[in-house]
Protein backbone atom coordinates (compact mmCIF):
# COMPACT_ATOMS: atom_id res chain seq x y z
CA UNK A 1 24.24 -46.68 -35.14
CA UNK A 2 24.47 -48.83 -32.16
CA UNK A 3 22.29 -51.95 -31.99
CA UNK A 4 19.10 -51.76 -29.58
CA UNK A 5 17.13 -54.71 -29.11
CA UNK A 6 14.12 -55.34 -26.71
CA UNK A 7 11.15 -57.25 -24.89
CA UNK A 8 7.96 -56.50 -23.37
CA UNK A 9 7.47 -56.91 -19.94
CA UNK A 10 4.57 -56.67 -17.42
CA UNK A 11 2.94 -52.96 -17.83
CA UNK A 12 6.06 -52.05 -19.50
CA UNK A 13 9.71 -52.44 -22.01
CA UNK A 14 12.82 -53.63 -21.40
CA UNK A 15 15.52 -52.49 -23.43
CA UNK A 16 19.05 -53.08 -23.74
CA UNK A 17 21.95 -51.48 -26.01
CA UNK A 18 25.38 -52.48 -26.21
CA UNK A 19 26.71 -51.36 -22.46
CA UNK A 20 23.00 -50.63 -20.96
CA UNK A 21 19.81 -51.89 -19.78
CA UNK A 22 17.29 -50.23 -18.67
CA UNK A 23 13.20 -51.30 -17.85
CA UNK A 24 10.06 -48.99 -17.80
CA UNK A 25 6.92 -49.95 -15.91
CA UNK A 26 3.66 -47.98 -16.00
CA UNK A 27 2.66 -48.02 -12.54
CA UNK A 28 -1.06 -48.74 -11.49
CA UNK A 29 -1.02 -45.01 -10.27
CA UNK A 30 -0.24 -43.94 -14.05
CA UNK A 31 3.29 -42.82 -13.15
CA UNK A 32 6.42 -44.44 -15.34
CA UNK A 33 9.39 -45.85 -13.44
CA UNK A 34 12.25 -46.33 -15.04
CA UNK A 35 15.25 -48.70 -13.61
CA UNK A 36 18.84 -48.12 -15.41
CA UNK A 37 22.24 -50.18 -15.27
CA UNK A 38 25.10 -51.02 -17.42
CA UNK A 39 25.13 -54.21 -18.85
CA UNK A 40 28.37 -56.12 -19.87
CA UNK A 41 27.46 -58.63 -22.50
CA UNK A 42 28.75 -62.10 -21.98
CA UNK A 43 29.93 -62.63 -25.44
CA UNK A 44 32.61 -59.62 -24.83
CA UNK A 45 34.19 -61.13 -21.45
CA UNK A 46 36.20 -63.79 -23.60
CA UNK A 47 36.60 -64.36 -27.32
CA UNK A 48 35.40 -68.22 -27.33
CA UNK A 49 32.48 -66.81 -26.64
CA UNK A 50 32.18 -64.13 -29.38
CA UNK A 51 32.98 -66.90 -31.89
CA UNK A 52 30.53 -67.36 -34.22
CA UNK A 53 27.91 -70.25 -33.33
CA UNK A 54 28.88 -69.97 -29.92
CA UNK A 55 28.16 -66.78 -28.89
CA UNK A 56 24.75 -67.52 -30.63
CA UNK A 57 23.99 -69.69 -28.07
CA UNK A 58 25.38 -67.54 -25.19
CA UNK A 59 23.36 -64.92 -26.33
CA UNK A 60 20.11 -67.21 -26.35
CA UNK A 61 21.47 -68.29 -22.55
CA UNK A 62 21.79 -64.67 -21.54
CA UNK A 63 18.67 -63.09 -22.87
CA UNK A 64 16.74 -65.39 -20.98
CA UNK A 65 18.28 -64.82 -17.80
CA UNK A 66 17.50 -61.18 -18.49
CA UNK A 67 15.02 -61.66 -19.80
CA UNK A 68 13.61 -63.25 -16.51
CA UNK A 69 14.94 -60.72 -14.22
CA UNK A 70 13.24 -57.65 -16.10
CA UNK A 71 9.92 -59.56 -16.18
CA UNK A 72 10.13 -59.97 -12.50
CA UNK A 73 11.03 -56.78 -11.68
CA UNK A 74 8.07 -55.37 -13.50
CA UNK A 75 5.98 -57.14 -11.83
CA UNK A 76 6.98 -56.26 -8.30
CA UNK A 77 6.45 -52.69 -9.59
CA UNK A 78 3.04 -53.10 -11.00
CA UNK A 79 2.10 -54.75 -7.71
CA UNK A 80 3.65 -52.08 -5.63
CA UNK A 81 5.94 -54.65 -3.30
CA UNK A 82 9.08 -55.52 -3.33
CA UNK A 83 10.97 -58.08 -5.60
CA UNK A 84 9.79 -60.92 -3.82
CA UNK A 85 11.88 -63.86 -5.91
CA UNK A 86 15.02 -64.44 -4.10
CA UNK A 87 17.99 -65.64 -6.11
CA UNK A 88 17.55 -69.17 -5.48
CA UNK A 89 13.67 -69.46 -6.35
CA UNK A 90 14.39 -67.36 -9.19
CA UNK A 91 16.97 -70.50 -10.39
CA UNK A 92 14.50 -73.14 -9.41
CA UNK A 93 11.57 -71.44 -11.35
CA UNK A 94 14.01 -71.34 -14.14
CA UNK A 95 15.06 -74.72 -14.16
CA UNK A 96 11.93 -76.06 -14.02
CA UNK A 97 10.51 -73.66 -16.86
CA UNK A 98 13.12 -74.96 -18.48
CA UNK A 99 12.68 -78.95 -18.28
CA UNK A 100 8.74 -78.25 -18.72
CA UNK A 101 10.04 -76.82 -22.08
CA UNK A 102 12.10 -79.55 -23.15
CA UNK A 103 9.49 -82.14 -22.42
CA UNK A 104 6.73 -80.05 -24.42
CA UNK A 105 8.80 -78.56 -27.11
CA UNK A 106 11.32 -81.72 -27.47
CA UNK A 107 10.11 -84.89 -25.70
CA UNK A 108 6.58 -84.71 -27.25
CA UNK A 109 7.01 -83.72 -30.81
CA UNK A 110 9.59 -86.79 -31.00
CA UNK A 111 7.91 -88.84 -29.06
CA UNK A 112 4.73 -88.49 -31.78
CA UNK A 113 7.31 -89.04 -34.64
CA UNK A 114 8.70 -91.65 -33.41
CA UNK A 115 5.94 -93.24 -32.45
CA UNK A 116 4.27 -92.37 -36.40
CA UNK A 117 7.24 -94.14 -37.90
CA UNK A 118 6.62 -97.56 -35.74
CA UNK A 119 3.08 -97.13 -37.32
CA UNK A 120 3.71 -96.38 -40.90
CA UNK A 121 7.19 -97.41 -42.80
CA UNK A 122 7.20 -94.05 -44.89
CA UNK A 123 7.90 -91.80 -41.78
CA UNK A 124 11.15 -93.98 -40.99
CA UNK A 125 12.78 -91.89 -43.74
CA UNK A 126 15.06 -89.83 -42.25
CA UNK A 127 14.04 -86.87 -43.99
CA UNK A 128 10.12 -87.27 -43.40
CA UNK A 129 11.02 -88.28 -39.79
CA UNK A 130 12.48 -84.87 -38.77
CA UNK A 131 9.88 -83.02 -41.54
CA UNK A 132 7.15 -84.52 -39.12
CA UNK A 133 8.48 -83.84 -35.77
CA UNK A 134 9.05 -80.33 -36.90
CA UNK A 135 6.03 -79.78 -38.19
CA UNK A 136 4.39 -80.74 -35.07
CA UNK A 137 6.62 -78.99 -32.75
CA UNK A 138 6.01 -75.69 -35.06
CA UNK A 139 2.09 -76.46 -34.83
CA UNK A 140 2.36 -76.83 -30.50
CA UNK A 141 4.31 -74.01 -30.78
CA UNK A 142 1.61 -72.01 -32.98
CA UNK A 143 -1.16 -73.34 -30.43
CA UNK A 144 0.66 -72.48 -27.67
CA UNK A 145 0.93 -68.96 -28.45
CA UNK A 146 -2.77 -68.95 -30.17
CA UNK A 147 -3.97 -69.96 -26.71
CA UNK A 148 -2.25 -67.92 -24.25
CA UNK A 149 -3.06 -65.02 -26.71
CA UNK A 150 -6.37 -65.23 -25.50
CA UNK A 151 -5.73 -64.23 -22.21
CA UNK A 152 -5.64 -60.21 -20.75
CA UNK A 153 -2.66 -59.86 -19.06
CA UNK A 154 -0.68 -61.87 -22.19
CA UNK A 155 -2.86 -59.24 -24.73
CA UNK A 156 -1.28 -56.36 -22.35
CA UNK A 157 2.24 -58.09 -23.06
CA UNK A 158 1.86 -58.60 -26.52
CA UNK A 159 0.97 -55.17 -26.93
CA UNK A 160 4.19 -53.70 -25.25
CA UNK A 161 5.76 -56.05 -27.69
CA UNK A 162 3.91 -54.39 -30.77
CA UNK A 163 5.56 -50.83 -29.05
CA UNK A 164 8.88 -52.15 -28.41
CA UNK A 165 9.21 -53.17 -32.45
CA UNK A 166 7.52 -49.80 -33.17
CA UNK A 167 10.14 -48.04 -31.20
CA UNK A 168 13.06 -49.86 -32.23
CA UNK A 169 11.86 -49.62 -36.25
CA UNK A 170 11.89 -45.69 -36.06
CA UNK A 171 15.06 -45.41 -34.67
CA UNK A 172 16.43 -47.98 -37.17
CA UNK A 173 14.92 -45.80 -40.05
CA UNK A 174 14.92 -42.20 -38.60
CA UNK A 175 17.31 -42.32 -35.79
CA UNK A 176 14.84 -39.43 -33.70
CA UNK A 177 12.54 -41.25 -31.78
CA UNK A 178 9.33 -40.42 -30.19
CA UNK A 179 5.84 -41.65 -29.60
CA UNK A 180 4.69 -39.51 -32.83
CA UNK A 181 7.23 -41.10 -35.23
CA UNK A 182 6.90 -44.42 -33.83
CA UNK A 183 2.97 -45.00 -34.29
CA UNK A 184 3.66 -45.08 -38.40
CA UNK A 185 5.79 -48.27 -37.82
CA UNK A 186 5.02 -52.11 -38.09
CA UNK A 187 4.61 -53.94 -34.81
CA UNK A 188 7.15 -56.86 -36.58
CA UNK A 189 10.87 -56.78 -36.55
CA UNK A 190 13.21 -59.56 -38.26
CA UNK A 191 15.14 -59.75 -35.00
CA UNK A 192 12.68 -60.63 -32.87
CA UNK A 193 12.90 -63.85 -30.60
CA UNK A 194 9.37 -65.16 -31.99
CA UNK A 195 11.28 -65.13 -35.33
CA UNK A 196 14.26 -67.01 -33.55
CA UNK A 197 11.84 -69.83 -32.08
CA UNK A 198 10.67 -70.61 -35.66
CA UNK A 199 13.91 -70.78 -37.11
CA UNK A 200 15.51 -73.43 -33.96
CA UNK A 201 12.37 -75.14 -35.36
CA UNK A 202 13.74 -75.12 -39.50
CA UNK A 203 17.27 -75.35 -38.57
CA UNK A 204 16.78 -79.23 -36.04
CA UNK A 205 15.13 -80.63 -39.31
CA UNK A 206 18.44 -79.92 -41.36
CA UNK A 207 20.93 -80.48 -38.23
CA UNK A 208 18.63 -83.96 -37.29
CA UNK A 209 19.75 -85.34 -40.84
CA UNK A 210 23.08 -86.26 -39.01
CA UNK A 211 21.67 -88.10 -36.12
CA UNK A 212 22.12 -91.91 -36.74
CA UNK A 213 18.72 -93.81 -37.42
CA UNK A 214 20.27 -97.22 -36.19
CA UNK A 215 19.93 -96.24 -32.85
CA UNK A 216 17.67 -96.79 -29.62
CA UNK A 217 14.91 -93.59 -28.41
CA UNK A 218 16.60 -92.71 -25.40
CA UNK A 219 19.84 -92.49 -27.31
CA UNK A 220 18.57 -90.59 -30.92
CA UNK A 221 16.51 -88.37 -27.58
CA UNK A 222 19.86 -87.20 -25.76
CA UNK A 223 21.29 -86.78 -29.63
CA UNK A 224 19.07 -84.19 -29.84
CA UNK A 225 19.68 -82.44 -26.26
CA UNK A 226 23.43 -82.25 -26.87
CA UNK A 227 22.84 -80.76 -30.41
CA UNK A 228 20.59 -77.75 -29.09
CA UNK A 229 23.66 -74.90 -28.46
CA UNK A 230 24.79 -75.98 -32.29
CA UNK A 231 20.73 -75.52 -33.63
CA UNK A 232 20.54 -72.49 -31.12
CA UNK A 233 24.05 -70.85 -32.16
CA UNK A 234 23.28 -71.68 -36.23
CA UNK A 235 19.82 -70.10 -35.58
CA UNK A 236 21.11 -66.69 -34.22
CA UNK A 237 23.42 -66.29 -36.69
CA UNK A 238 20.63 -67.11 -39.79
CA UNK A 239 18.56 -64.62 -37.90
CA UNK A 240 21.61 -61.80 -37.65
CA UNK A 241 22.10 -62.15 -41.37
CA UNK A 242 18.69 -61.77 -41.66
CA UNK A 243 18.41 -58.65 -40.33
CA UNK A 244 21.62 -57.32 -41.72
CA UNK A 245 20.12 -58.12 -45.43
CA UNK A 246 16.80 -58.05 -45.73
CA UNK A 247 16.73 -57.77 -49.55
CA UNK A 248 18.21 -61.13 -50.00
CA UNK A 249 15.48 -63.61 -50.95
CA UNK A 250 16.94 -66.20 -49.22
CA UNK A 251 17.23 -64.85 -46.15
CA UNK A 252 13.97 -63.37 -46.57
CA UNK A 253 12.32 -66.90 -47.05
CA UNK A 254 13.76 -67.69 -43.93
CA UNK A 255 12.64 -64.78 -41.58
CA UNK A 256 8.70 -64.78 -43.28
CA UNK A 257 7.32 -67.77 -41.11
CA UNK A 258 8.73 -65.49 -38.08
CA UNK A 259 6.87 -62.80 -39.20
CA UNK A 260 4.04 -64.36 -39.61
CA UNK A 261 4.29 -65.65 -36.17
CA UNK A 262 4.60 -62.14 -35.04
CA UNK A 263 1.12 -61.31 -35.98
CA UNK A 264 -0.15 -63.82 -32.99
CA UNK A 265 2.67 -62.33 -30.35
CA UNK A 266 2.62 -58.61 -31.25
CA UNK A 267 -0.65 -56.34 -31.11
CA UNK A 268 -1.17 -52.83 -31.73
CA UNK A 269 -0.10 -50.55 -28.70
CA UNK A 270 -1.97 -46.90 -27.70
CA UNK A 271 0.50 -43.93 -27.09
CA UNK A 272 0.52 -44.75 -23.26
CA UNK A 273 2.34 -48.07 -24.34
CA UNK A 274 4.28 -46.69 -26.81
CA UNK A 275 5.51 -43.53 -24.33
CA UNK A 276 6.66 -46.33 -21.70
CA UNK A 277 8.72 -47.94 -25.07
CA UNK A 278 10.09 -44.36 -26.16
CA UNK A 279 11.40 -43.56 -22.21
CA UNK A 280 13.01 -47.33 -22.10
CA UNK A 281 14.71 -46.81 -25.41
CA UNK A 282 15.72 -43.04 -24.32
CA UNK A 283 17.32 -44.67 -21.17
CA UNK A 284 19.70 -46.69 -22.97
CA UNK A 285 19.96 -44.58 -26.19
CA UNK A 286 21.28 -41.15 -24.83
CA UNK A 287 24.07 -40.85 -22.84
């Protein structure tokens, strides 16, 4: 059984198997589009980058340049224009999402723990220093999602998300997929990326233990920038295993805070989501 994985997109699922990708979209006129394409994953073009670790990271690079692309393309088609993003605004947007990230899921949360342990001599412990800054970049991360939950077209989102892990769950446990089979399935999955976010979050408080204390912000800062493919790369790999055995209680332990994060990005979906889910996952499924 070849591995499938997935994300929701605007009115629609992207899905992508080993060699193919392929995105549905529920048009505003109630008609389903579906775009197909092989896909070449970057981790087989060289082995460095199918080494373990590494190609965690590459794979956490490369889903969220796809990632990108299929949300943008869904939009264009629930909007009924063409893709509007050229290439180059497409990087720029990227690149800035990207620093706005750092400096709300990186900059902050050590900013407030470093600031804590000028305050109060306990939280200088090296230990209690990363404990704290990953506790508070878990709890921006929680409010984050909390909040933009909130919103309609995120709820829409969130519910192709609950189809795609419906859809992917069946053919995990049944192999024959459709929207009938699908509905009996939970909207979590251990592979998801929500799951992945939480565990970068548990995996920097163990890999922070190495970063000298002795050491000026700016410097223990950039420590923590260049150590973000090896927290990335460990993370995938935690999360693989994971999935691979999910009887072991250790591995279990790690993926329930993911789940439980999954109940804020995932939501129920009606058949017309999970029929959009079912044709993505046919696209890339059957030959």
């Amino acid at each position: 059984m070849q591995e499938i994985g997935g994300q929701a997109v605007m009115e629609g699922v992207m899905m992508k198997s080993t060699d193919k990708i392929a995105i549905a979209v529920r048009k505003q006129n109630g008609k389903i589009t579906v775009k197909k394409q092989k896909y070449a994953p970057w981790i087989k073009k060289s082995r460095i980058l199918s080494i373990p670790v590494i190609r965690g990271f590459v794979v956490f690079i490369e889903s969220i340049a796809e990632g990108y692309k299929a949300m943008n393309y869904s939009a264009s088609e629930v909007m009924d224009e063409e893709e509007s993003s050229s290439s180059a605004i497409m990087v720029v947007a990227g690149i800035f999402a990207f620093i706005l990230a750092l400096f709300l899921f990186k900059f902050v949360p050590f900013w407030a723990a470093y600031g804590m342990s000028s305050a109060l001599k306990i939280f200088e412990e090296r230990f209690v220093f990363n404990l704290t800054e990953g506790a508070i970049k878990a709890g921006m991360l929680i409010g984050y999602i909390f909040l933009i939950s909130k919103m309609k077209d995120v709820k829409r989102v969130f519910e192709y998300h609950g189809a795609e892990h419906k859809v992917i769950n069946c053919y995990e446990a049944e192999g024959k997929v459709s929207v009938k089979n699908a509905k009996k399935y939970p909207t979590f999955h251990r592979r998801c990326g929500t799951s992945f976010l939480l565990l970068v979050v548990m995996v920097s408080i163990a890999i922070y233990i190495f970063v000298p204390l002795g050491i000026s912000f700016l410097s223990r800062f950039l420590w923590r920038l260049a150590l973000l493919p090896l927290i990335a790369g460990a993370s995938y790999e935690i999360l693989k295993a994971s999935s691979a055995y999910p009887k072991n209680i250790i591995f279990r332990a790690l993926s329930w805070p993911g789940v439980f994060l999954q109940k804020l990005t995932t939501s129920e979906p009606d058949e017309k989501q999970l029929e959009v889910a079912v044709k993505a996952f046919k696209a890339v499924a059957l030959p």
